[in-house]
Protein backbone atom coordinates (compact mmCIF):
# COMPACT_ATOMS: atom_id res chain seq x y z
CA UNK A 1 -40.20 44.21 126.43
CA UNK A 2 -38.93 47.66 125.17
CA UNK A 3 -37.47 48.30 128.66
CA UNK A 4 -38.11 51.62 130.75
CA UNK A 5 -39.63 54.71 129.19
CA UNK A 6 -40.84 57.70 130.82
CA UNK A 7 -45.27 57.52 130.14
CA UNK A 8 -47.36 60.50 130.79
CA UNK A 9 -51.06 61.01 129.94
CA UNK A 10 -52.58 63.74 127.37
CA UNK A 11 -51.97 66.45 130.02
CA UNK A 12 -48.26 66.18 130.17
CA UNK A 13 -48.68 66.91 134.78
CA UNK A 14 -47.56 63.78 136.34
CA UNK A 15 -44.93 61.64 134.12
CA UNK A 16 -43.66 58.38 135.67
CA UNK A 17 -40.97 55.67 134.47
CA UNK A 18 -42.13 51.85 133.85
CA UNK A 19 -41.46 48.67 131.79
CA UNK A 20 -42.95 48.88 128.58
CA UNK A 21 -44.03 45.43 127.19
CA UNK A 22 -45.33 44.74 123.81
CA UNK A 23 -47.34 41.82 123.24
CA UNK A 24 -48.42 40.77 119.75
CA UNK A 25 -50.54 37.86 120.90
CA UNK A 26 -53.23 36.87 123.74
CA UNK A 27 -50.53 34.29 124.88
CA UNK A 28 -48.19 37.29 125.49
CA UNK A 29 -50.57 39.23 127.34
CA UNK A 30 -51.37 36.41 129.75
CA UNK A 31 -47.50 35.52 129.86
CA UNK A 32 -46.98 38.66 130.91
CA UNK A 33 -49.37 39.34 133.54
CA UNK A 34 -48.30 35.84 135.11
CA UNK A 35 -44.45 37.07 135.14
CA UNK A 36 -45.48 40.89 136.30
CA UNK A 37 -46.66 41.27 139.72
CA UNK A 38 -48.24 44.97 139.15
CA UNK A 39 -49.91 45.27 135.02
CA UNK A 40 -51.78 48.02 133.32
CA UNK A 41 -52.79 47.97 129.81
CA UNK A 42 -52.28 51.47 127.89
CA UNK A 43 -53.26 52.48 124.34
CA UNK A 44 -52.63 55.45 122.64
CA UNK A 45 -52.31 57.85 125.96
CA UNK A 46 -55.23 59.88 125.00
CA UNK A 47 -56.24 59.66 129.05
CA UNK A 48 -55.55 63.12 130.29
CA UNK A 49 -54.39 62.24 133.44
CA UNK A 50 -52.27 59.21 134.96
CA UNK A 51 -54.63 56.15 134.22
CA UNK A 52 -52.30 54.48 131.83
CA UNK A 53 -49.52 54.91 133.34
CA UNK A 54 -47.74 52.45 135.88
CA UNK A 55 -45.21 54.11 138.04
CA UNK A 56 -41.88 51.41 138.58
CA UNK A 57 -44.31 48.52 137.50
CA UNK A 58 -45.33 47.12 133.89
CA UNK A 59 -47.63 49.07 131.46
CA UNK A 60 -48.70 46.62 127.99
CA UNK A 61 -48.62 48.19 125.50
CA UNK A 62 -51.83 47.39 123.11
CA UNK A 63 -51.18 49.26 120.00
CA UNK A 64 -49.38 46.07 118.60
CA UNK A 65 -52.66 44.20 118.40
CA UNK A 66 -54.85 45.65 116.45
CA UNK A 67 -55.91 43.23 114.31
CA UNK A 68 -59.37 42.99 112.39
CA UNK A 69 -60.88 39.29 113.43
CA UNK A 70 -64.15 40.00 111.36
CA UNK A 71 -66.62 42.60 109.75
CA UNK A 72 -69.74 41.65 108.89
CA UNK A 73 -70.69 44.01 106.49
CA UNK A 74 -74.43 43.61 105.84
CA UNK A 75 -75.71 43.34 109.62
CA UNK A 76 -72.79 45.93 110.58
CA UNK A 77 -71.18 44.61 113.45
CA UNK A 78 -66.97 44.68 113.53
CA UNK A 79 -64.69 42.65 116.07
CA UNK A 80 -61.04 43.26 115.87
CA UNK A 81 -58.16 43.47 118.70
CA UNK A 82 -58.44 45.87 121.40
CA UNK A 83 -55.31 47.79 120.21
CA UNK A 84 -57.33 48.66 116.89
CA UNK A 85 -57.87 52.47 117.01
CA UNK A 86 -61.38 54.41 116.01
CA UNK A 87 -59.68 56.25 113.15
CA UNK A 88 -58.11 53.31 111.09
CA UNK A 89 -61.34 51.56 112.01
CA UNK A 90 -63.73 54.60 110.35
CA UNK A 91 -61.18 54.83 107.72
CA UNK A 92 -62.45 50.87 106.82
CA UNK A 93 -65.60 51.11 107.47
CA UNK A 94 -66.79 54.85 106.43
CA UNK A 95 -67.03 53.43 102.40
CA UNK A 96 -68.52 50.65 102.93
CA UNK A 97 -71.59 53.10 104.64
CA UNK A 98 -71.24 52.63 108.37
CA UNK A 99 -69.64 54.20 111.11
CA UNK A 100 -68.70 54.22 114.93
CA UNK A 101 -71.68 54.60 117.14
CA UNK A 102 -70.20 56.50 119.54
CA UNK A 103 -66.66 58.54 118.94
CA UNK A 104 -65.33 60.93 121.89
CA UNK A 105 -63.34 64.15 120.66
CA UNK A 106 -60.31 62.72 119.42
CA UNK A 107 -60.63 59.40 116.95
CA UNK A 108 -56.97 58.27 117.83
CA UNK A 109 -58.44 55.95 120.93
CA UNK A 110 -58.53 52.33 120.30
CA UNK A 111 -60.98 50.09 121.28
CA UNK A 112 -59.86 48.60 124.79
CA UNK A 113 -59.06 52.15 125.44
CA UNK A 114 -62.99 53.23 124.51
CA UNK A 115 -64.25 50.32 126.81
CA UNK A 116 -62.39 50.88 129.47
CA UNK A 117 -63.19 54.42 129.73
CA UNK A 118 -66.92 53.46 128.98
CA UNK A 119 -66.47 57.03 126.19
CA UNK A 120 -69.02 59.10 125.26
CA UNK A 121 -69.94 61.31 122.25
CA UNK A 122 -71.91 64.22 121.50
CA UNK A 123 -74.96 61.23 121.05
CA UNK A 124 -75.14 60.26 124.80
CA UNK A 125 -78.68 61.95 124.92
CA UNK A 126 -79.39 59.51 122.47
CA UNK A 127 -77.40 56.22 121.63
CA UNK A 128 -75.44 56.05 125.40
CA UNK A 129 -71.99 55.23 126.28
CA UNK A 130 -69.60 53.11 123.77
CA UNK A 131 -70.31 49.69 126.60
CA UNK A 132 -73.79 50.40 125.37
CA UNK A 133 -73.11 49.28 121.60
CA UNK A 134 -70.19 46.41 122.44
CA UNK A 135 -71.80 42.42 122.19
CA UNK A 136 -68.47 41.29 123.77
CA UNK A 137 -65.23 41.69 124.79
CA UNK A 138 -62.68 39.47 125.44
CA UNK A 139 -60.75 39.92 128.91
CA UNK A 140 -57.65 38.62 130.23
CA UNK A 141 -58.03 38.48 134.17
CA UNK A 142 -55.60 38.74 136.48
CA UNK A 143 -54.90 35.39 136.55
CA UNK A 144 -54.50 34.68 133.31
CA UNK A 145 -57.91 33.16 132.23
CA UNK A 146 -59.06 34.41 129.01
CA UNK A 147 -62.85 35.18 129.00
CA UNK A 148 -65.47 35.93 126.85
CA UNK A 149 -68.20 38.61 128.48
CA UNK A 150 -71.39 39.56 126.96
CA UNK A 151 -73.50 42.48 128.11
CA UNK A 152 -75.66 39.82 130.03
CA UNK A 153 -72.83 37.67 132.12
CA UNK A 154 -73.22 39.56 135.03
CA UNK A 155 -71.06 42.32 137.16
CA UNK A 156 -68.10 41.79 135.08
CA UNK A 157 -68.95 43.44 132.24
CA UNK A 158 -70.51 46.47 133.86
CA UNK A 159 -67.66 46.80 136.22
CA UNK A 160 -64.91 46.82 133.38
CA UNK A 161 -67.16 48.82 131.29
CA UNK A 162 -65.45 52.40 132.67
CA UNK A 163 -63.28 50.53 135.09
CA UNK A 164 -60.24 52.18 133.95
CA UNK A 165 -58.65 48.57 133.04
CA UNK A 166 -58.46 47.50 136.72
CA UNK A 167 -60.45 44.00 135.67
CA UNK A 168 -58.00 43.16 133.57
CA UNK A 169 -56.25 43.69 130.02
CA UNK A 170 -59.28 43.83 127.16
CA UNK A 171 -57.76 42.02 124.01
CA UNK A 172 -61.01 42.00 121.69
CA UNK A 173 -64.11 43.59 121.01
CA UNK A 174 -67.29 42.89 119.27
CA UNK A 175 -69.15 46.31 118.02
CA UNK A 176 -72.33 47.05 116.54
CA UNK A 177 -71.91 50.13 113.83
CA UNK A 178 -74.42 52.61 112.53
CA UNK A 179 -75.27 52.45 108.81
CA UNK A 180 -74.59 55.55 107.03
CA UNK A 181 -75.01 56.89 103.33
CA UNK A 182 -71.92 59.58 103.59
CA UNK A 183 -68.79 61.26 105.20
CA UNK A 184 -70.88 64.63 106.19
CA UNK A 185 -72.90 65.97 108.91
CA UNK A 186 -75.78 68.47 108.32
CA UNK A 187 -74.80 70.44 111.19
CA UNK A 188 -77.16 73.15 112.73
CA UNK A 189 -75.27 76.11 114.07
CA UNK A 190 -76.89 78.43 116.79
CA UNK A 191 -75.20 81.19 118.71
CA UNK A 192 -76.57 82.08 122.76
CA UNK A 193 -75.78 85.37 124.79
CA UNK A 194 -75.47 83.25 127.91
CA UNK A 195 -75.56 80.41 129.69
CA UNK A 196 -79.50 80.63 130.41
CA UNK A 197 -80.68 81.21 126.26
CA UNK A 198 -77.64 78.26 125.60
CA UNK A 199 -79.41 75.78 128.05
CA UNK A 200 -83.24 76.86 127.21
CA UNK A 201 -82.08 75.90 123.55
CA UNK A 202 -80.69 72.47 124.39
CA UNK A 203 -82.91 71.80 126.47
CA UNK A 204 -86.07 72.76 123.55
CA UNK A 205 -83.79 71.28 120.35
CA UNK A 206 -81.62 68.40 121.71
CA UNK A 207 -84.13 66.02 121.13
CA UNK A 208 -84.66 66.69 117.05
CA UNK A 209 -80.85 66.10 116.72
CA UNK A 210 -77.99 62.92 117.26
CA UNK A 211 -75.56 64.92 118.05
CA UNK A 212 -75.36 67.90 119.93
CA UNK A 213 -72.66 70.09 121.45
CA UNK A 214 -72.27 73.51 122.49
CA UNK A 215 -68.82 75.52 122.66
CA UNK A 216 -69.14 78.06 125.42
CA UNK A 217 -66.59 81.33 126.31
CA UNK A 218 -66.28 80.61 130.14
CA UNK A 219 -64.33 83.88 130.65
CA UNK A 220 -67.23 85.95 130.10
CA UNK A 221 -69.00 86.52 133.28
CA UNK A 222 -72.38 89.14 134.27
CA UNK A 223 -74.80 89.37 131.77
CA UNK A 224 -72.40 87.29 129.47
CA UNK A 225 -71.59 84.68 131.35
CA UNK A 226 -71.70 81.16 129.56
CA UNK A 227 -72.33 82.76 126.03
CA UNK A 228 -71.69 80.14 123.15
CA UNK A 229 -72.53 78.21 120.00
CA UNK A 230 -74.69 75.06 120.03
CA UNK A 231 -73.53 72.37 117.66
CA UNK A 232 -76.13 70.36 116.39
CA UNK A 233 -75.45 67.26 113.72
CA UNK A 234 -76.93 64.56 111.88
CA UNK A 235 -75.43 62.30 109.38
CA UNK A 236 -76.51 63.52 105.93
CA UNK A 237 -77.75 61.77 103.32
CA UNK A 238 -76.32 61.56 100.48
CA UNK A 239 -79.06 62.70 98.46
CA UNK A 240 -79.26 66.40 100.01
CA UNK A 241 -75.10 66.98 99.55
CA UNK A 242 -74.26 69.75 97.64
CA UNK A 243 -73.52 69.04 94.05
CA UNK A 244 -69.10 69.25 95.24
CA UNK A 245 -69.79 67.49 97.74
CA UNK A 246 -71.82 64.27 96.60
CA UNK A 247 -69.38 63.00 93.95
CA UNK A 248 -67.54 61.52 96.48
CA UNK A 249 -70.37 60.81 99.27
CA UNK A 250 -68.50 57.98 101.88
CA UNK A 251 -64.83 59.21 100.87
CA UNK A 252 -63.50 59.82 104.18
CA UNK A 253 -60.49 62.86 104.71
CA UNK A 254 -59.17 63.06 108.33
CA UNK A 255 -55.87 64.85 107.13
CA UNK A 256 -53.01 66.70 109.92
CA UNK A 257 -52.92 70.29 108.89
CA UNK A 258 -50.79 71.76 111.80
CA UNK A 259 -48.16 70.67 113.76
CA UNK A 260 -46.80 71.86 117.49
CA UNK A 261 -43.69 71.72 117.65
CA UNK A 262 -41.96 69.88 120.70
CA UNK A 263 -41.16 73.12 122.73
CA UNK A 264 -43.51 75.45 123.59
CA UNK A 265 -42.82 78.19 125.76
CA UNK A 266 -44.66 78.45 128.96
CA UNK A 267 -47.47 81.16 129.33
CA UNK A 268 -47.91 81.08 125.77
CA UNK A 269 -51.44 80.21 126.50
CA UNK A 270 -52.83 83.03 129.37
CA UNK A 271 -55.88 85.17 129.95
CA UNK A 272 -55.47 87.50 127.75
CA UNK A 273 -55.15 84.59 124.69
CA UNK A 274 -57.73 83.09 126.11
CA UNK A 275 -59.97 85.57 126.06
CA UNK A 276 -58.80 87.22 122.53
CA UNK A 277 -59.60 83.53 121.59
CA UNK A 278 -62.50 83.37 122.81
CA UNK A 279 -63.82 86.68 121.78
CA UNK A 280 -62.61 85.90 117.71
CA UNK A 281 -64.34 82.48 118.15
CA UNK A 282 -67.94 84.11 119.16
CA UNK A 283 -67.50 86.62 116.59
CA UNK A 284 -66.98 83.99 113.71
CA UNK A 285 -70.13 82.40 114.55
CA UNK A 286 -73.19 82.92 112.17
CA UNK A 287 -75.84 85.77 113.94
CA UNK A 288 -78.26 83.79 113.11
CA UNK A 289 -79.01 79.81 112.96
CA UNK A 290 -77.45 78.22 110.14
CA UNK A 291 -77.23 74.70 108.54
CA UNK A 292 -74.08 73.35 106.76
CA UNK A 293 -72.74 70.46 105.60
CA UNK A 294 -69.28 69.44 107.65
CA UNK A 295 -66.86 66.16 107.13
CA UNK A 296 -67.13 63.46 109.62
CA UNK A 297 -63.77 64.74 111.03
CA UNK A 298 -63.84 68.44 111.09
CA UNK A 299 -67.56 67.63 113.11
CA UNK A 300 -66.47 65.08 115.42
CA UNK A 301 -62.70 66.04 116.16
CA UNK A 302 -61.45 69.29 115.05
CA UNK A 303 -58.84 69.24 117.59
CA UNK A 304 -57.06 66.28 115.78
CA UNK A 305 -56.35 68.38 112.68
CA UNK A 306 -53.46 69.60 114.52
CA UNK A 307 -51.22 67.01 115.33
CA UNK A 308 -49.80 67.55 119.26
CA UNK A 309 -52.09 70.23 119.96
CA UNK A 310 -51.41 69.24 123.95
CA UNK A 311 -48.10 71.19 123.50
CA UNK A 312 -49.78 74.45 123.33
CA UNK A 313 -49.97 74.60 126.85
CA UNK A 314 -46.04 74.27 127.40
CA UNK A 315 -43.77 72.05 129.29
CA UNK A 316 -45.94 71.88 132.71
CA UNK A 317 -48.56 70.54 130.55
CA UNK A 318 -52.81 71.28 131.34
CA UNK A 319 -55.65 69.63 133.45
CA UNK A 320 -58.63 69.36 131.87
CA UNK A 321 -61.73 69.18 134.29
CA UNK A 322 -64.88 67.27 133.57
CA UNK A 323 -67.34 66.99 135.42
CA UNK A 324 -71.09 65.78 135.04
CA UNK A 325 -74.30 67.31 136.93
CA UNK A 326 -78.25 65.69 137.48
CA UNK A 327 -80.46 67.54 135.29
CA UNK A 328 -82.34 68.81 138.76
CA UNK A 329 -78.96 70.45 139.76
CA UNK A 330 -78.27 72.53 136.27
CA UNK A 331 -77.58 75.86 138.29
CA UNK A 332 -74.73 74.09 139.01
CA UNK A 333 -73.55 74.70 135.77
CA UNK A 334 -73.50 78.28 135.94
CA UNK A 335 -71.59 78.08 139.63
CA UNK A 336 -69.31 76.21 137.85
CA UNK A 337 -68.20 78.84 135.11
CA UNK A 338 -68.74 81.68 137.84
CA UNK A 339 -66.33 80.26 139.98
CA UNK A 340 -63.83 79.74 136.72
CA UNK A 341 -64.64 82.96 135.29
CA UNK A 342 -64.01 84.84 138.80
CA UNK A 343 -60.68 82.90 139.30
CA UNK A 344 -59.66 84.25 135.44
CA UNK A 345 -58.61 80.84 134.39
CA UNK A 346 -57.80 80.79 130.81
CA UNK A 347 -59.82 78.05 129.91
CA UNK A 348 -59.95 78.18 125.86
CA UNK A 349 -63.64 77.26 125.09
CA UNK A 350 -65.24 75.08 127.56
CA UNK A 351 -67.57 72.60 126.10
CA UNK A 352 -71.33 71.62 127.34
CA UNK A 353 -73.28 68.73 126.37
CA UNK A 354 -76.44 66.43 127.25
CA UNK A 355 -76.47 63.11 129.03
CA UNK A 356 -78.72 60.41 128.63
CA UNK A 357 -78.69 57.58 131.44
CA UNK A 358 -75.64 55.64 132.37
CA UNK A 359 -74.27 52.51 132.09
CA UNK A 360 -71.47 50.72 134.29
CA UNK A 361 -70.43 50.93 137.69
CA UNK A 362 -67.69 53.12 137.30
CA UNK A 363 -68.82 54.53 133.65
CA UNK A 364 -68.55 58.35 134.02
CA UNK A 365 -72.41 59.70 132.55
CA UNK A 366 -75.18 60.13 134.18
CA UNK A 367 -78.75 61.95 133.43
CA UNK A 368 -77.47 65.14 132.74
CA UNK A 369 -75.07 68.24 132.02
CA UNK A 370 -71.70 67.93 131.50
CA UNK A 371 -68.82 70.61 131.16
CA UNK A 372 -65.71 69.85 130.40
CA UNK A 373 -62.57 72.72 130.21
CA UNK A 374 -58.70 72.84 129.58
CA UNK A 375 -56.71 74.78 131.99
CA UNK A 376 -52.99 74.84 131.94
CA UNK A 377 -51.31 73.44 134.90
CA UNK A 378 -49.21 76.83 135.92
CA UNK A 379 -52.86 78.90 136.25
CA UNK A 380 -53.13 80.81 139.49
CA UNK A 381 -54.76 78.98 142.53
CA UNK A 382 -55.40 76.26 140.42
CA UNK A 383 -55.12 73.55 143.12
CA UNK A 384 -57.57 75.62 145.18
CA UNK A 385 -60.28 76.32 142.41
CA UNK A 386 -59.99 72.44 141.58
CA UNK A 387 -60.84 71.79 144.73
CA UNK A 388 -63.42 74.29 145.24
CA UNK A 389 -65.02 73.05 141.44
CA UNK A 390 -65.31 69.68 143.01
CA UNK A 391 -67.43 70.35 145.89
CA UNK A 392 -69.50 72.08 143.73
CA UNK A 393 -70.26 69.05 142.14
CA UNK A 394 -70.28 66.50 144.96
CA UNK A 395 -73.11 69.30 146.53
CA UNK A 396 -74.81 68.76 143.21
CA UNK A 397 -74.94 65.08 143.41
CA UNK A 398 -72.21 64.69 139.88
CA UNK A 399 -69.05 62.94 139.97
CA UNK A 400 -65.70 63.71 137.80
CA UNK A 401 -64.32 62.22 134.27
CA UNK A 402 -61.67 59.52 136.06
CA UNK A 403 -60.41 59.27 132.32
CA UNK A 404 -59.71 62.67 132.13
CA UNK A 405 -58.31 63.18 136.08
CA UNK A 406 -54.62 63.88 137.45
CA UNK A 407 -56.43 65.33 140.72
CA UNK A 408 -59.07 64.58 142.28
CA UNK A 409 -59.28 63.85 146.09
CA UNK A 410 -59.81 60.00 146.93
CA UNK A 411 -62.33 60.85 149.98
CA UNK A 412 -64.36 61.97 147.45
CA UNK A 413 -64.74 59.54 145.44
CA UNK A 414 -67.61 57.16 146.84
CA UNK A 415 -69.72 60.30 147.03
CA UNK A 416 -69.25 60.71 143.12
CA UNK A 417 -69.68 57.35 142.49
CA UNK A 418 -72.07 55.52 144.68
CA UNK A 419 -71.81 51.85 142.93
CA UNK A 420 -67.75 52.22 143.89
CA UNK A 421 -68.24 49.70 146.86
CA UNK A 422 -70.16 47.12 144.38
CA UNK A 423 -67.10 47.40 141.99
CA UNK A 424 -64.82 47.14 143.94
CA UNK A 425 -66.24 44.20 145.78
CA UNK A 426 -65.86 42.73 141.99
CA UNK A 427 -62.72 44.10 140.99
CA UNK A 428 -61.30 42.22 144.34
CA UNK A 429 -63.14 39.25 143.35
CA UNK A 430 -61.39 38.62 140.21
CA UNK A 431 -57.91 40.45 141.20
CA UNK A 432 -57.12 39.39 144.52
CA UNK A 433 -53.55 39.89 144.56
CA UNK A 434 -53.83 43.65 143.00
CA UNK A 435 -52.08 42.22 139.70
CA UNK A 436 -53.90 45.11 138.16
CA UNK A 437 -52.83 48.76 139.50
CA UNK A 438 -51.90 52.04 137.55
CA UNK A 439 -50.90 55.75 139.51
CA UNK A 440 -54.46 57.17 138.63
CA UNK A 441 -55.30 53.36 140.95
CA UNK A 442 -52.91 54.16 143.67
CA UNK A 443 -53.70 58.09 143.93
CA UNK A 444 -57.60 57.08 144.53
CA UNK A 445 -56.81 53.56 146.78
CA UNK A 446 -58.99 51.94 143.99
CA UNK A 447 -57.21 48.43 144.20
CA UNK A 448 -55.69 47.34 147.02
């Protein structure tokens, strides 16, 4: 045990003070959960809101097994400790010509982390949630039995699968990669007046491409409203690189260029940035569609080149909202930015992608759109738009990110997720005594 430490999620809103414990083995894990009356397991703290954290109570700390059990290198399937992140697992993998088949924004999430948040990518349209690619996982339950689960065993695996760690700690993981022949995406770059030419695009193009993401200014509002750039990637081969480029075809460079420093004064980030942001951003985009050649890293998580980057937003720290609509309810999508562009919050860049169909009980996609934007936690109203945001999206028939929440209202949760009575009905199963609990558990009266 490291003893007390103050934990907070990626949004810096809501820290809380708990025992850190450390466990370098399964043995510790399960010694621990039989000597700790209230566990959660935590990895890197890339949640945005409270789920890893574990207010007067234990939180394990998983970084300190990350160990690589086995990689089968000619069928391309990897199974290493849950603690292992996605970037020192690409970073081992990338030469030998696979890679991760699904990545969210940031690659510093390791793979308990990525399982219990069910993540998705800017492939969901095509390849699913990360549950979607795992054979197995092993799971310490609350009382202490170690088990192996395989996509087929039943409601266990689906209800951990995006259950926000509330089965029990994940110690290992079985993944199938994709093969790859280098480190770059061809990426197909297309800019939209508005939300309506944006969508109509997607809609028409998503289907040629893996990946696809669009980067929309959701200050704009009128005739501008939802303007953006659409993102669209495949792995290159390494054939087609540019003569620079394919000397080196599978080297992989994921280097911190900036650096936030630990003080940031509030406000620094308000409309006006935002929207001078915003407005440069557009402008840099190509007038016309364009195809390019981008590293894994600058495609997949641009945001990690700058080491900290949550700081930007000051001291109170940022929310950032997620939320995911049916396809039959995309106007919801433009209420959505109406309602944030009328309230002026200085969302920089909110970002729209595709879903394909879901997975686990509590795994966040669903058939459809999903926006996600930052918003610092001092914004005007904020509480209030939140709220007003959210029964946008309950009308709609969507649900929010519980990975990425530090807010959301717990009466509203069944009608987001309408298998919540099935897992919970397992969760109590296997946890009767409510070994497993974190804040993000207690705000929403998930366990008991």
């Amino acid at each position: 045990m490291t003893g007390a430490q103050l934990l907070s999620g990626w949004g810096r809103t809501a820290p809380t003070r708990a025992d850190v414990v450390r466990p370098g083995s399964v043995a510790e894990v399960v010694a621990t959960m039989e000597r700790e009356r209230r566990v959660i397991a935590r990895g890197l703290g890339r949640a945005y809101g409270d789920a890893a954290q574990n207010a007067g109570a234990a939180v394990l700390d998983m970084t300190w097994l990350r160990r690589l059990v086995a990689l089968d290198l000619e069928h391309g399937v990897v199974t290493a400790e849950a603690g292992l992140d996605l970037d020192a697992l690409i970073a081992l993998i990338l030469p030998h010509g696979w890679f991760v088949p699904v990545t969210p924004g940031t690659r510093h999430v390791t793979l308990g982390g990525a399982l219990a948040c069910d993540v998705h990518g800017k492939n969901h349209h095509v390849d699913g949630a990360f549950s979607r690619h795992v054979e197995s996982f092993e799971l310490v339950t609350p009382g202490g039995q170690v088990r192996e689960l395989r996509p087929d065993d039943g409601d266990l695996f689906a209800a951990t699968a995006g259950g926000m760690g509330l089965t029990g700690v994940i110690t290992r993981v079985r993944l199938r990669l994709i093969p790859v022949s280098s480190a770059y995406v061809r990426v197909t770059t297309r800019r939209a007046a508005n939300l309506a030419e944006l969508m109509a695009a997607m809609r028409e193009r998503d289907r040629e491409f893996r990946y696809s993401v669009a980067w929309i200014d959701c200050l704009q509002r009128g005739a501008g409203l939802g303007r953006g750039i659409v993102l669209w990637g495949d792995h290159a081969d390494a054939g087609e690189l540019p003569a620079k480029l394919g000397r080196a075809p599978l080297g992989y460079a994921a280097a911190v260029r900036l650096g936030v420093p630990d003080v940031v004064p509030s406000g620094l980030l308000n409309p006006l940035a935002a929207r001078a942001f915003n407005a440069l951003w557009y402008a840099k985009a190509p007038a016309s569609e364009r195809v390019s050649h981008e590293g894994i890293a600058a495609y997949f998580h641009p945001l990690d080149a700058v080491a900290g980057w949550n700081r930007l937003y000051g001291r109170r720290g940022f929310v950032q909202y997620q939320a995911v609509v049916p396809d039959a309810a995309a106007d919801a999508v433009r209420a959505l930015l109406e309602r944030v562009s009328g309230a002026g919050t200085s969302s920089f860049l909110a970002v729209l992608k595709r879903f394909g169909a879901g997975s686990g009980m509590l795994s966040f996609p669903m058939r459809g759109w999903t926006l996600a934007l930052d918003v610092p936690a001092g914004a005007r109203d904020l509480a209030a738009v939140l709220d007003e945001l959210d029964a946008l999206v309950v009308a709609a028939g969507g649900r929010v990110y519980l990975a990425k929440d530090a807010r959301v209202r717990p009466e509203r949760l069944e009608a987001m997720y309408p298998d919540l009575p099935r897992w919970r009905a397992v969760q109590r199963s296997v946890d009767p005594d409510a070994v497993m609990r974190s804040d993000l558990a207690v705000r929403l009266g998930l366990t008991a």
